[in-house]
Protein backbone atom coordinates (compact mmCIF):
# COMPACT_ATOMS: atom_id res chain seq x y z
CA UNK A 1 -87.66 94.86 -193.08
CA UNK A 2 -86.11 96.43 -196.22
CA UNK A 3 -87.69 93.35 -198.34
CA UNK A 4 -90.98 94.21 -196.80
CA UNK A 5 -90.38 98.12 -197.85
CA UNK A 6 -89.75 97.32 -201.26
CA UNK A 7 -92.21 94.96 -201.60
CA UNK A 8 -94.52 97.24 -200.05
CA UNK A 9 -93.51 100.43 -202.16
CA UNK A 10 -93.97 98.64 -205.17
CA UNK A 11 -97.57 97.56 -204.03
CA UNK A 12 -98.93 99.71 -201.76
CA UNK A 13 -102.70 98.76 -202.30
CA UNK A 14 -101.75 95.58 -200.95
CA UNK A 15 -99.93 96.72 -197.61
CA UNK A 16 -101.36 98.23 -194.21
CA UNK A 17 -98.93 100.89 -193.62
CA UNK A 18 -97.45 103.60 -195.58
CA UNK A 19 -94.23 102.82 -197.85
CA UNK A 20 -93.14 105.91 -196.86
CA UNK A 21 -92.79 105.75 -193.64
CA UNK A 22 -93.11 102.16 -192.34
CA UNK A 23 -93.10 103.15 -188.52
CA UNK A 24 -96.09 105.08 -188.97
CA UNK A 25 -100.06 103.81 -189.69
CA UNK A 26 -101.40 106.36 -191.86
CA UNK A 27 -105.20 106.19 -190.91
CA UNK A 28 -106.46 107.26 -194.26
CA UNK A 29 -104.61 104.78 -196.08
CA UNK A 30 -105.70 102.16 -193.63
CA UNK A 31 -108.88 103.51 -194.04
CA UNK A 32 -109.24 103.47 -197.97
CA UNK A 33 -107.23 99.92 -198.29
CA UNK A 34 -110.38 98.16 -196.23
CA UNK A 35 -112.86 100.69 -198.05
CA UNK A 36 -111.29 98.57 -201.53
CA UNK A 37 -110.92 95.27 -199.37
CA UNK A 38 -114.53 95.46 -198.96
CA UNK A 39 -115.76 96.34 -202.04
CA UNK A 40 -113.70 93.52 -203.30
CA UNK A 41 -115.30 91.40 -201.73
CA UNK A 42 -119.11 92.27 -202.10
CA UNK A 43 -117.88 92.01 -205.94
CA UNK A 44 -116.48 89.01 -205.73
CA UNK A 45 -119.72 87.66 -203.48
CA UNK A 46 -121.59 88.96 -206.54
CA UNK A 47 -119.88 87.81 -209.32
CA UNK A 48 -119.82 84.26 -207.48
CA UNK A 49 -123.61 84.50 -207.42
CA UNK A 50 -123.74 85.85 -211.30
CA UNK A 51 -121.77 82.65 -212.27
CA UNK A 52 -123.91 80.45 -210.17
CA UNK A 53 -127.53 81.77 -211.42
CA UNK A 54 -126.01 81.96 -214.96
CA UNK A 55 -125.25 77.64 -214.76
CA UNK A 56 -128.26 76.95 -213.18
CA UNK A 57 -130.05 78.51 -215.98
CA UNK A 58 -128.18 77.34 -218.72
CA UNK A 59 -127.82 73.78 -217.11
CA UNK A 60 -131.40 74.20 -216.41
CA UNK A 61 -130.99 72.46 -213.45
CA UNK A 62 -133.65 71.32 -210.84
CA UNK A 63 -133.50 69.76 -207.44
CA UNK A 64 -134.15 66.06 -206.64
CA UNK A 65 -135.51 67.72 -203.32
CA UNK A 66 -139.27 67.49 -203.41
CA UNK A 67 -140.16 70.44 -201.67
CA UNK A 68 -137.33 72.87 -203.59
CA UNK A 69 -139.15 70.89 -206.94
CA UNK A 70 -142.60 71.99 -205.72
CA UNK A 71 -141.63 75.59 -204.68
CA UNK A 72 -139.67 76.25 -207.75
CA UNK A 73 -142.41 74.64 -209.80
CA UNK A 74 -145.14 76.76 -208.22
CA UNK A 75 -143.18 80.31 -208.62
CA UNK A 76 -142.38 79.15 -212.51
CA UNK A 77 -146.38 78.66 -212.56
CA UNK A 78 -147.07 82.28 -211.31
CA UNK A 79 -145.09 83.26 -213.98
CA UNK A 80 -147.70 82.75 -216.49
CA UNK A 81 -150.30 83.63 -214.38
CA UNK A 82 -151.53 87.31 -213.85
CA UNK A 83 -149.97 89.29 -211.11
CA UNK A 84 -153.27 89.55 -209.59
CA UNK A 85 -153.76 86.01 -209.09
CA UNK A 86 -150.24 85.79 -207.43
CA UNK A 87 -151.29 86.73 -203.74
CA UNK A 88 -153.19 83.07 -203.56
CA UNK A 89 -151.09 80.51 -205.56
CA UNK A 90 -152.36 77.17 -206.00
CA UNK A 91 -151.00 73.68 -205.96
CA UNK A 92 -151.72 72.94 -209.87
CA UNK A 93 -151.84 69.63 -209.45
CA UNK A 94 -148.47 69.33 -207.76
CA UNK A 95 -147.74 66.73 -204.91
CA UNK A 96 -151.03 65.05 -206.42
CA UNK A 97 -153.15 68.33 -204.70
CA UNK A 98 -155.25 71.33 -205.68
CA UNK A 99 -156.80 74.01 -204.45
CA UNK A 100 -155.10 77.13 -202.44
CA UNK A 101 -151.58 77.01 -201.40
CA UNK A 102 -151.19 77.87 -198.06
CA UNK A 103 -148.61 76.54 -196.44
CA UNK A 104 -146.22 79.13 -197.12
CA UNK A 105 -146.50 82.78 -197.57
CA UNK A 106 -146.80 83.85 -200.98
CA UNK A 107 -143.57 86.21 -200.60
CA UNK A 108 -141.54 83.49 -201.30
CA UNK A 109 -142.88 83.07 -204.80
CA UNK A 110 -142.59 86.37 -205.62
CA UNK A 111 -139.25 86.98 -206.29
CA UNK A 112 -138.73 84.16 -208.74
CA UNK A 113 -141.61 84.84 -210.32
CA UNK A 114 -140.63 88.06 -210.81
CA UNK A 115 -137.12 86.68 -212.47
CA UNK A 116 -138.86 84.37 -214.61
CA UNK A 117 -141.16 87.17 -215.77
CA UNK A 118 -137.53 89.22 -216.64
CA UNK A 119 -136.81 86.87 -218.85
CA UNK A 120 -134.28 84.55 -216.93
CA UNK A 121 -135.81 80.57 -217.17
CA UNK A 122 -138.51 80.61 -214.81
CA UNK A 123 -138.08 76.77 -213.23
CA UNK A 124 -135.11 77.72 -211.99
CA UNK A 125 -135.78 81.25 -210.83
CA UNK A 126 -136.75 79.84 -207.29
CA UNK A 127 -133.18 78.41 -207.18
CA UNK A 128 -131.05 81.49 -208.42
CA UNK A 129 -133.10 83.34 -205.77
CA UNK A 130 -131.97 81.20 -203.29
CA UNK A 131 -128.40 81.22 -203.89
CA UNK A 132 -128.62 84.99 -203.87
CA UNK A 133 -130.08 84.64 -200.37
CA UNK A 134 -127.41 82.60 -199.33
CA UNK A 135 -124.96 85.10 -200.19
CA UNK A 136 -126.93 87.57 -198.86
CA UNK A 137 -126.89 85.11 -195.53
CA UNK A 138 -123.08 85.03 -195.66
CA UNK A 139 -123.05 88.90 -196.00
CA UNK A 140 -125.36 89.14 -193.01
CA UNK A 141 -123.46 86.61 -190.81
CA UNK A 142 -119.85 88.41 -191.25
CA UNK A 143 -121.90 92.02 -190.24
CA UNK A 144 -123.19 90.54 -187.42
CA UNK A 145 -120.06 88.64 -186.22
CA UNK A 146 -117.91 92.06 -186.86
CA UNK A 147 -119.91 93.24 -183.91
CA UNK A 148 -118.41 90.93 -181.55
CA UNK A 149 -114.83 90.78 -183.07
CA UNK A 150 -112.65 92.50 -185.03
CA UNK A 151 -113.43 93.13 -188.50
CA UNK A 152 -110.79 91.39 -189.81
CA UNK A 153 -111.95 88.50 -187.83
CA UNK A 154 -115.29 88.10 -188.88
């Protein structure tokens, strides 16, 4: 128990109760430690995903998948286009077809598009956009098990 005081008193961000008196749970300083335990990790969910978009656009990488090539390759196409035009994408010649795109809603174009047109390599906007929606997935999944158990937990 001393070991854990010391420990503790040296680095009290890092403990659950208060150094000072280590019978006692201070609610405030439980309170504040998983206030910084959770902004920890939302930055480190976002620096994860800065590292991740930043190789695939320097690697400029692309999926073997067809359909992640042909979605990708259709928002990098809306890039040059006018935003007007973006509510009814096209094929473009893609998967050997033409004419209106309309298996999908255009939504999920826009936010690539909207990356390449900031600047950020627009063939692989589609798939920085999607690893941001995975970590936004992850996010999502811990809220919604945090209902059910203990934060902690989830």
């Amino acid at each position: 128990m001393k070991v854990a005081l010391l420990w503790c008193a040296k680095r009290p961000h890092m403990c659950l109760w208060n150094p000072a008196n280590a019978s006692y749970l201070s609610p405030e300083y439980i309170q504040r430690v998983q206030t910084e335990r959770k902004k920890g990790a939302a930055l480190a969910w976002l620096a994860a995903w800065a590292v991740t978009a930043l190789l695939i656009g320097v690697v400029h990488y692309e999926s073997r998948d067809p359909d992640s090539q042909l979605y990708a390759g259709i928002s990098a196409r809306l890039v040059r286009e006018p935003m007007v035009q973006w509510i009814a994408p096209q094929w473009w010649g893609f998967w050997n077809s033409e004419g209106p795109y309309c298996e999908h809603p255009v939504g999920m174009f826009v936010v690539p598009a909207l990356l390449g047109r900031a600047g950020y390599p627009p063939l692989q906007a589609a798939y920085a956009v999607n690893a941001l929606y995975q970590v936004a997935s992850f996010a999502l999944v811990t809220l919604i098990a945090a209902t059910l158990v203990p934060r902690h937990v989830a």
